[in-house]
Protein backbone atom coordinates (compact mmCIF):
# COMPACT_ATOMS: atom_id res chain seq x y z
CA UNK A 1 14.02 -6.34 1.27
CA UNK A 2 13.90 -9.48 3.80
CA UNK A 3 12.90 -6.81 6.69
CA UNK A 4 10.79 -5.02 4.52
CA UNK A 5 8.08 -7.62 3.94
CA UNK A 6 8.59 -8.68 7.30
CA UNK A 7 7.06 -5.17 8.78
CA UNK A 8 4.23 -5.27 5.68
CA UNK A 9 3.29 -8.89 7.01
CA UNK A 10 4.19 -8.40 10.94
CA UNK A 11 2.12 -5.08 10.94
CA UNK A 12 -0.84 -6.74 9.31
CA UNK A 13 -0.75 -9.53 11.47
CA UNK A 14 -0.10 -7.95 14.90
CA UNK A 15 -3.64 -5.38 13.76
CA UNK A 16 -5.60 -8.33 12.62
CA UNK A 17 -4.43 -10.43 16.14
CA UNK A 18 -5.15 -7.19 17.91
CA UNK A 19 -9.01 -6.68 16.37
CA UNK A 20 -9.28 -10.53 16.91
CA UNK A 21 -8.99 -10.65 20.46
CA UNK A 22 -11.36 -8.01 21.33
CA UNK A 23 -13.84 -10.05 18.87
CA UNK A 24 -13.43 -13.38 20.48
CA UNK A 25 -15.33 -11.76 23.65
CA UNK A 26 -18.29 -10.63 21.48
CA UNK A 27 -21.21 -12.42 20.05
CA UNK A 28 -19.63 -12.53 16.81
CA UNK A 29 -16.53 -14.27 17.92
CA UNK A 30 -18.64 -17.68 19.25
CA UNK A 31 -18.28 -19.41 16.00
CA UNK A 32 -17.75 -22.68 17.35
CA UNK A 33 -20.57 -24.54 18.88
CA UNK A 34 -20.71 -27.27 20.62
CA UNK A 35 -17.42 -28.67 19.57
CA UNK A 36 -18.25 -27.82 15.70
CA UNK A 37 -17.26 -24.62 13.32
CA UNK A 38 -20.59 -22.50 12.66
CA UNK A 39 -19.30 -20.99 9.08
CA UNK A 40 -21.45 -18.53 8.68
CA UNK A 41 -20.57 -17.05 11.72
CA UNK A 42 -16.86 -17.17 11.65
CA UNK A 43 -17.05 -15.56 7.84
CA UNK A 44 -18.68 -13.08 9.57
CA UNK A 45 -16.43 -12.62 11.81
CA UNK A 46 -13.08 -13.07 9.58
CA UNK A 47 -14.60 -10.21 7.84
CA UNK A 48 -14.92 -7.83 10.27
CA UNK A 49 -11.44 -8.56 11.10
CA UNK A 50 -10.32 -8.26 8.20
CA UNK A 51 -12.23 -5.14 6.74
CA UNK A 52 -11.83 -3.51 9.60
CA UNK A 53 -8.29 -3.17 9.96
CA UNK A 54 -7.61 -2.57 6.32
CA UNK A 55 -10.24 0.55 6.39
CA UNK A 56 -8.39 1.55 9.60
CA UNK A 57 -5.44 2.15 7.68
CA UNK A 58 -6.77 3.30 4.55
CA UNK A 59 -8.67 6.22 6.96
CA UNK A 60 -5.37 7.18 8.65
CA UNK A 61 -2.99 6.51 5.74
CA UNK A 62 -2.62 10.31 4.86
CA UNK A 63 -2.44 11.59 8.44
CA UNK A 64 0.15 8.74 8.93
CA UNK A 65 2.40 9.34 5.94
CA UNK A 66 2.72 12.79 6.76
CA UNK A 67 3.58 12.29 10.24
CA UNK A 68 6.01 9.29 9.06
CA UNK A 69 7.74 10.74 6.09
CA UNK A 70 7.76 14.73 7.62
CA UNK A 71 5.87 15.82 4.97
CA UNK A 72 5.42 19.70 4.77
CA UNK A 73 2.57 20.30 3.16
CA UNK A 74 2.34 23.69 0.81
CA UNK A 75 -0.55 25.56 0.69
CA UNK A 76 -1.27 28.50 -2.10
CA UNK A 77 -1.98 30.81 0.33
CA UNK A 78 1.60 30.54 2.43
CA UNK A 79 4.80 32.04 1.47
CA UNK A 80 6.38 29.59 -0.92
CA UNK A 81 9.48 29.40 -2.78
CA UNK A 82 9.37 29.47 -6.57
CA UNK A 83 10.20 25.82 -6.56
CA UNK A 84 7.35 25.29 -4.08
CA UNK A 85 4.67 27.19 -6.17
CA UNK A 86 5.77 25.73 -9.43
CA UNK A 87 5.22 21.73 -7.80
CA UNK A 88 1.44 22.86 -6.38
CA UNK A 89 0.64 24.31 -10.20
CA UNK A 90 1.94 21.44 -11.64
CA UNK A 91 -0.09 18.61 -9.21
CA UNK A 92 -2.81 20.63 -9.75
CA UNK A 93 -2.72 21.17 -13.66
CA UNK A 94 -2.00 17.30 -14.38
CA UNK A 95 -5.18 16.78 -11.62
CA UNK A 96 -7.36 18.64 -13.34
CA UNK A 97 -6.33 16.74 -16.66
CA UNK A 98 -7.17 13.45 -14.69
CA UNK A 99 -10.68 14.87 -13.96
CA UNK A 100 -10.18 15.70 -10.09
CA UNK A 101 -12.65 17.87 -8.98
CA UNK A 102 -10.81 18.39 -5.48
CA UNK A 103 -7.09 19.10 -6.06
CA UNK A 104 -4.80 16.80 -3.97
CA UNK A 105 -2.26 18.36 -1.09
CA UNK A 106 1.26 18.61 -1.98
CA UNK A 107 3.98 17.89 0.01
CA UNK A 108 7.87 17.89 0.11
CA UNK A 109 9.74 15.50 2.72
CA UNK A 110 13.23 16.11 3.62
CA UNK A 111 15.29 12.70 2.26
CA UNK A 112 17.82 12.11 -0.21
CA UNK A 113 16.24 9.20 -1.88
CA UNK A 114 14.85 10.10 -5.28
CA UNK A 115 11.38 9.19 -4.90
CA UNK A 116 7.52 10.14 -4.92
CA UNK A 117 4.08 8.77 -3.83
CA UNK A 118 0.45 9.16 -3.33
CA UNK A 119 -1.79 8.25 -0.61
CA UNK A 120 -5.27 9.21 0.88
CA UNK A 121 -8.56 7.52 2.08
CA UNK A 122 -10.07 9.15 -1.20
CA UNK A 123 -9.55 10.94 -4.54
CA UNK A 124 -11.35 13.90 -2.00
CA UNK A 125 -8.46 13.78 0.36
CA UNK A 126 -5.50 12.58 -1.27
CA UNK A 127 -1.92 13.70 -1.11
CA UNK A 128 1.22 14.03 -3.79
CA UNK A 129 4.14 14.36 -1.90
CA UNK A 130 7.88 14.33 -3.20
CA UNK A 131 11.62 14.07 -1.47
CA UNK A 132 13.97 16.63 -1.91
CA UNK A 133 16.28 14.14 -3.52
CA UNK A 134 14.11 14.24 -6.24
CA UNK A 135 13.55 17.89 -6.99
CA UNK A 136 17.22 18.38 -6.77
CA UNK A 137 18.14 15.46 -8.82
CA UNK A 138 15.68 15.16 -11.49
CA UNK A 139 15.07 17.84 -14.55
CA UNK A 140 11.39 19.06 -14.76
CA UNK A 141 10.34 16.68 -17.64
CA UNK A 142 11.27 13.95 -15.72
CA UNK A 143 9.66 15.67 -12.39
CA UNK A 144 6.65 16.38 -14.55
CA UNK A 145 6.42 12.34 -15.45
CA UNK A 146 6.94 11.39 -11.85
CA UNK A 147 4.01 13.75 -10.85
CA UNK A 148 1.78 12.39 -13.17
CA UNK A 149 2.34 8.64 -12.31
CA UNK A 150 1.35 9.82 -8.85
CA UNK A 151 -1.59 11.70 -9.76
CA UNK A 152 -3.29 8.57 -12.26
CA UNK A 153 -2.62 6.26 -9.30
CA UNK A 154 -4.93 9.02 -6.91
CA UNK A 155 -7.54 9.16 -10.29
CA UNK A 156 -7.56 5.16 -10.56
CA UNK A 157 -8.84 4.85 -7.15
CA UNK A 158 -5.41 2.78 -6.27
CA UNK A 159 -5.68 3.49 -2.49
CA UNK A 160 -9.25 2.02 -2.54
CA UNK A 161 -8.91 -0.15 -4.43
CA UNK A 162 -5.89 -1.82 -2.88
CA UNK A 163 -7.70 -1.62 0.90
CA UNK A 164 -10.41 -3.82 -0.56
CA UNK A 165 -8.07 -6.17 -1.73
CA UNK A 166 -6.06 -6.51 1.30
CA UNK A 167 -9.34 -6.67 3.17
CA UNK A 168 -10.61 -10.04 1.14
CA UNK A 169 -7.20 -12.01 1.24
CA UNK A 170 -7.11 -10.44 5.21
CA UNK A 171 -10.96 -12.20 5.21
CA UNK A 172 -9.51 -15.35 3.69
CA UNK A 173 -6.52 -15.65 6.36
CA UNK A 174 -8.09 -15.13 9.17
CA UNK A 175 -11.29 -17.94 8.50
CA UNK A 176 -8.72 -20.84 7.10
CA UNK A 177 -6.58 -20.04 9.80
CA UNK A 178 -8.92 -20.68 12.32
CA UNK A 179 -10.90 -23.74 10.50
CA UNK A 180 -7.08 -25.00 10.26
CA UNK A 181 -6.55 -24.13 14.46
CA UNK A 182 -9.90 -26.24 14.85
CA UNK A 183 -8.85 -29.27 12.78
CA UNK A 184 -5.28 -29.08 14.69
CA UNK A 185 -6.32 -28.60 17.88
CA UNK A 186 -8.94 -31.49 17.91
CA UNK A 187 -5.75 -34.23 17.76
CA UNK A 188 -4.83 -32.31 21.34
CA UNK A 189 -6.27 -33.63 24.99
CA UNK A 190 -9.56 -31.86 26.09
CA UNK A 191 -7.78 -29.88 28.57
CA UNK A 192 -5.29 -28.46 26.04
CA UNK A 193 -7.59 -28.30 23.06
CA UNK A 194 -8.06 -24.24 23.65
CA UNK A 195 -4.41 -23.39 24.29
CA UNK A 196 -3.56 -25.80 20.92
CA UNK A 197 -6.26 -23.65 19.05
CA UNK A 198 -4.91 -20.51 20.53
CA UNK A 199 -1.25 -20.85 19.39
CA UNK A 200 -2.08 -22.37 16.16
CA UNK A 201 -4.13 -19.58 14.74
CA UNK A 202 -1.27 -17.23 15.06
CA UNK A 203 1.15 -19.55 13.32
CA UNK A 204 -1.42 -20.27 10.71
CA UNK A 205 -1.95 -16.95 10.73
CA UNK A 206 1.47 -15.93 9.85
CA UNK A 207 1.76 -18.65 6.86
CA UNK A 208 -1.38 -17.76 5.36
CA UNK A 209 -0.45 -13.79 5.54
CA UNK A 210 2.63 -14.47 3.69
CA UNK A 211 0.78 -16.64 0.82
CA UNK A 212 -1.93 -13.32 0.89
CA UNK A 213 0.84 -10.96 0.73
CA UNK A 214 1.92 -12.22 -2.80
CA UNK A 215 -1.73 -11.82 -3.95
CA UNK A 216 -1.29 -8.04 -3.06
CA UNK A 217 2.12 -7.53 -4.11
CA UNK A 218 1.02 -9.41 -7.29
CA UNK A 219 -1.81 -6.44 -7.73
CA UNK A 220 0.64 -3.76 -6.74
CA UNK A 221 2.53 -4.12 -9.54
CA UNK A 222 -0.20 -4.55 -11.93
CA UNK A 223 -0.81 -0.92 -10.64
CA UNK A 224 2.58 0.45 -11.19
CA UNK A 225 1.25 -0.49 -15.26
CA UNK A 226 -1.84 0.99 -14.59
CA UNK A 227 -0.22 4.35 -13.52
CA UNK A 228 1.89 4.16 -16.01
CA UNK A 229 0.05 4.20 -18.12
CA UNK A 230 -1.71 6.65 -17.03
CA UNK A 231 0.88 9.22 -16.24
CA UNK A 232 1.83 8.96 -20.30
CA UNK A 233 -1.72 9.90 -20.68
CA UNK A 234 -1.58 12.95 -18.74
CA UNK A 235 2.34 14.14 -19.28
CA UNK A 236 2.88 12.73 -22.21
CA UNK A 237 4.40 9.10 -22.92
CA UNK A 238 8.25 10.70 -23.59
CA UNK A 239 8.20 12.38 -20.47
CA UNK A 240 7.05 9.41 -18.69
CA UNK A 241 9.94 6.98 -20.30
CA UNK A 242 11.91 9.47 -19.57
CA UNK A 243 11.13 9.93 -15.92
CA UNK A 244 11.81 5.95 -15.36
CA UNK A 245 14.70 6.18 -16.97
CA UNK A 246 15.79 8.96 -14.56
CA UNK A 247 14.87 6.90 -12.00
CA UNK A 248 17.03 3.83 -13.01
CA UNK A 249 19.92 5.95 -12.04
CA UNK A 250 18.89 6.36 -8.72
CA UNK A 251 17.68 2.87 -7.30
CA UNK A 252 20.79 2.90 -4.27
CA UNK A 253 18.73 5.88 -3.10
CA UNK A 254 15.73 4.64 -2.40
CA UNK A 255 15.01 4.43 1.46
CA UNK A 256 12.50 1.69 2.26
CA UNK A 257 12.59 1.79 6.14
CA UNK A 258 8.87 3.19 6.23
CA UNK A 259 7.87 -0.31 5.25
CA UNK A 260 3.82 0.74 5.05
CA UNK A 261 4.68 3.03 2.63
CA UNK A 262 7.35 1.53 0.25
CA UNK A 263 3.83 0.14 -2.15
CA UNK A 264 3.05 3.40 -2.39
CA UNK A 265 6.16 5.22 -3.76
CA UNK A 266 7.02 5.43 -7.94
CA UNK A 267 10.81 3.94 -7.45
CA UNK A 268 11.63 0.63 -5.16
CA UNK A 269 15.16 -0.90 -4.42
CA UNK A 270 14.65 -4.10 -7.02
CA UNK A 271 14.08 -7.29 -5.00
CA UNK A 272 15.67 -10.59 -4.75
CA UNK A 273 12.72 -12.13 -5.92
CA UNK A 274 10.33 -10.73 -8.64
CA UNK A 275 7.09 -12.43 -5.98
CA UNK A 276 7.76 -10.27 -3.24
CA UNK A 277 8.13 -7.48 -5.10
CA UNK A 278 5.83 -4.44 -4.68
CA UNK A 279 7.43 -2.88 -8.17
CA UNK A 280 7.84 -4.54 -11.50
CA UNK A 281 11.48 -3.94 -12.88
CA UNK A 282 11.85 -0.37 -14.30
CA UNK A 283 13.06 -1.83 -17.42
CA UNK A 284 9.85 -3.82 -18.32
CA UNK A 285 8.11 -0.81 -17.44
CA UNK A 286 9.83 1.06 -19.58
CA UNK A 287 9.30 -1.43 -22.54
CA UNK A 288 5.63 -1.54 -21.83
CA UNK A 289 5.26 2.21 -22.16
CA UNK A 290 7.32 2.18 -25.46
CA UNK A 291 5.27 -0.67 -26.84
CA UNK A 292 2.71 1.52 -26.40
């Protein structure tokens, strides 16, 4: 888990250093004048910073999870195995339900964890893809309630919604960080002032990413409820309890090396600590849905 939110924060750091640096030589990157912090200008610039790496990856976060995960993706016009044709008519049945007007792709990926997720710059171009773990493991109510979860998080606008997020606490970081640097790196000699300022963004940086990362961690589980939720709406609520239940058999096989996209899938190896957690515990989910 320790390595795991170590990629989610060292990935978001290293694109928001990256996007940074190529800023501080622009116009918008001069937001200290004469020896003072011009605000205006570095919100400005903390929010193209931090907007514009969070869109980056919301554009390229289908095209990326395919690539990472080996999704094949079936389309109704190929050859496809019963199986195959049965998982399309179900994504797109339980879409339709949702109120999609443009059906989401539908993938398998070769793994024997027992998972699912959704992704996708839009509800336009989203994608429902599956492991093999799963379809071999689970029966097809509890497939059917897995699907569904998926498809409510592609109908609540989840993948949006979560970029904007990240981009406002990415905002946040990046201007306290650097009003932080200035106030640090005035105590230092004239000389070393810029090389002080320099190093102490990054490690400000880096302590204000992790204190943003529980804000959106915080938010993706609120989500997991959400979807939910939502899933009962669409499958049915016993076929939804009974697809988490499924799933509370198979936590051990749950592979989270693809940090990026471990928020995105239904079933997450529990945490040491319920703050860094991108899931809430499958049992409180469960109670939620039967409280329902």
């Amino acid at each position: 888990m320790g390595k795991r939110i170590f990629l989610l924060i060292a990935t978001n750091i290293l694109v928001m250093i990256t996007i940074g640096i190529v800023l501080s030589i622009l116009p918008i990157g001069n937001y200290i004048q004469n020896g003072q912090i011009e605000f205006t200008s570095l919100l400005a610039f903390s929010a193209v910073i931090g907007f514009t790496g969070a869109f980056m990856s919301l554009a390229m976060s289908r095209w990326m999870a395919k690539m990472m995960m080996g999704v094949k993706v079936l389309k109704e016009g190929d050859s496809l195995t019963h199986l195959e044709r049965d998982l399309v008519e179900k994504v797109h049945r339980l879409s339709r339900a949702a109120g999609l007007t443009k059906m989401p792709e539908v993938g398998i990926y070769n793994s024997p964890e027992v998972n699912a997720f959704a992704t996708g710059p839009s509800k336009s171009k989203s994608l429902v893809a599956v492991s093999t773990g799963l379809l071999q493991t689970m029966d097809e109510d509890a497939v059917e309630g897995v699907l569904a979860h998926e498809v409510a998080h592609i109908a609540n606008g989840d993948m949006v919604t979560m970029t904007l997020l990240q981009g406002v606490v990415n905002t946040f970081v990046v201007f306290f960080a650097r009003i932080a640097a200035w106030a640090v790196s005035r105590f230092a000699r004239e000389d070393l002032a810029p090389i002080v300022h320099f190093i102490a963004v990054i490690i400000f940086q880096i302590m204000f990413s992790i204190l943003g990362s529980l804000v959106v961690l915080a938010y993706s589980r609120y989500r997991e409820f959400h979807a939910d939720n939502g899933g009962a709406d669409l499958a049915g609520k016993d076929k939804m309890i009974h697809a988490l239940r499924s799933l509370q058999n198979y936590t051990g096989r749950v592979n989270n090396e693809q940090a990026s996209l471990a928020t995105l899938k239904i079933n997450n190896k529990k945490a040491s600590s319920m703050l860094f957690s991108s899931h809430p515990d499958l049992n409180e989910r469960i109670r939620r849905l039967e409280a329902k």
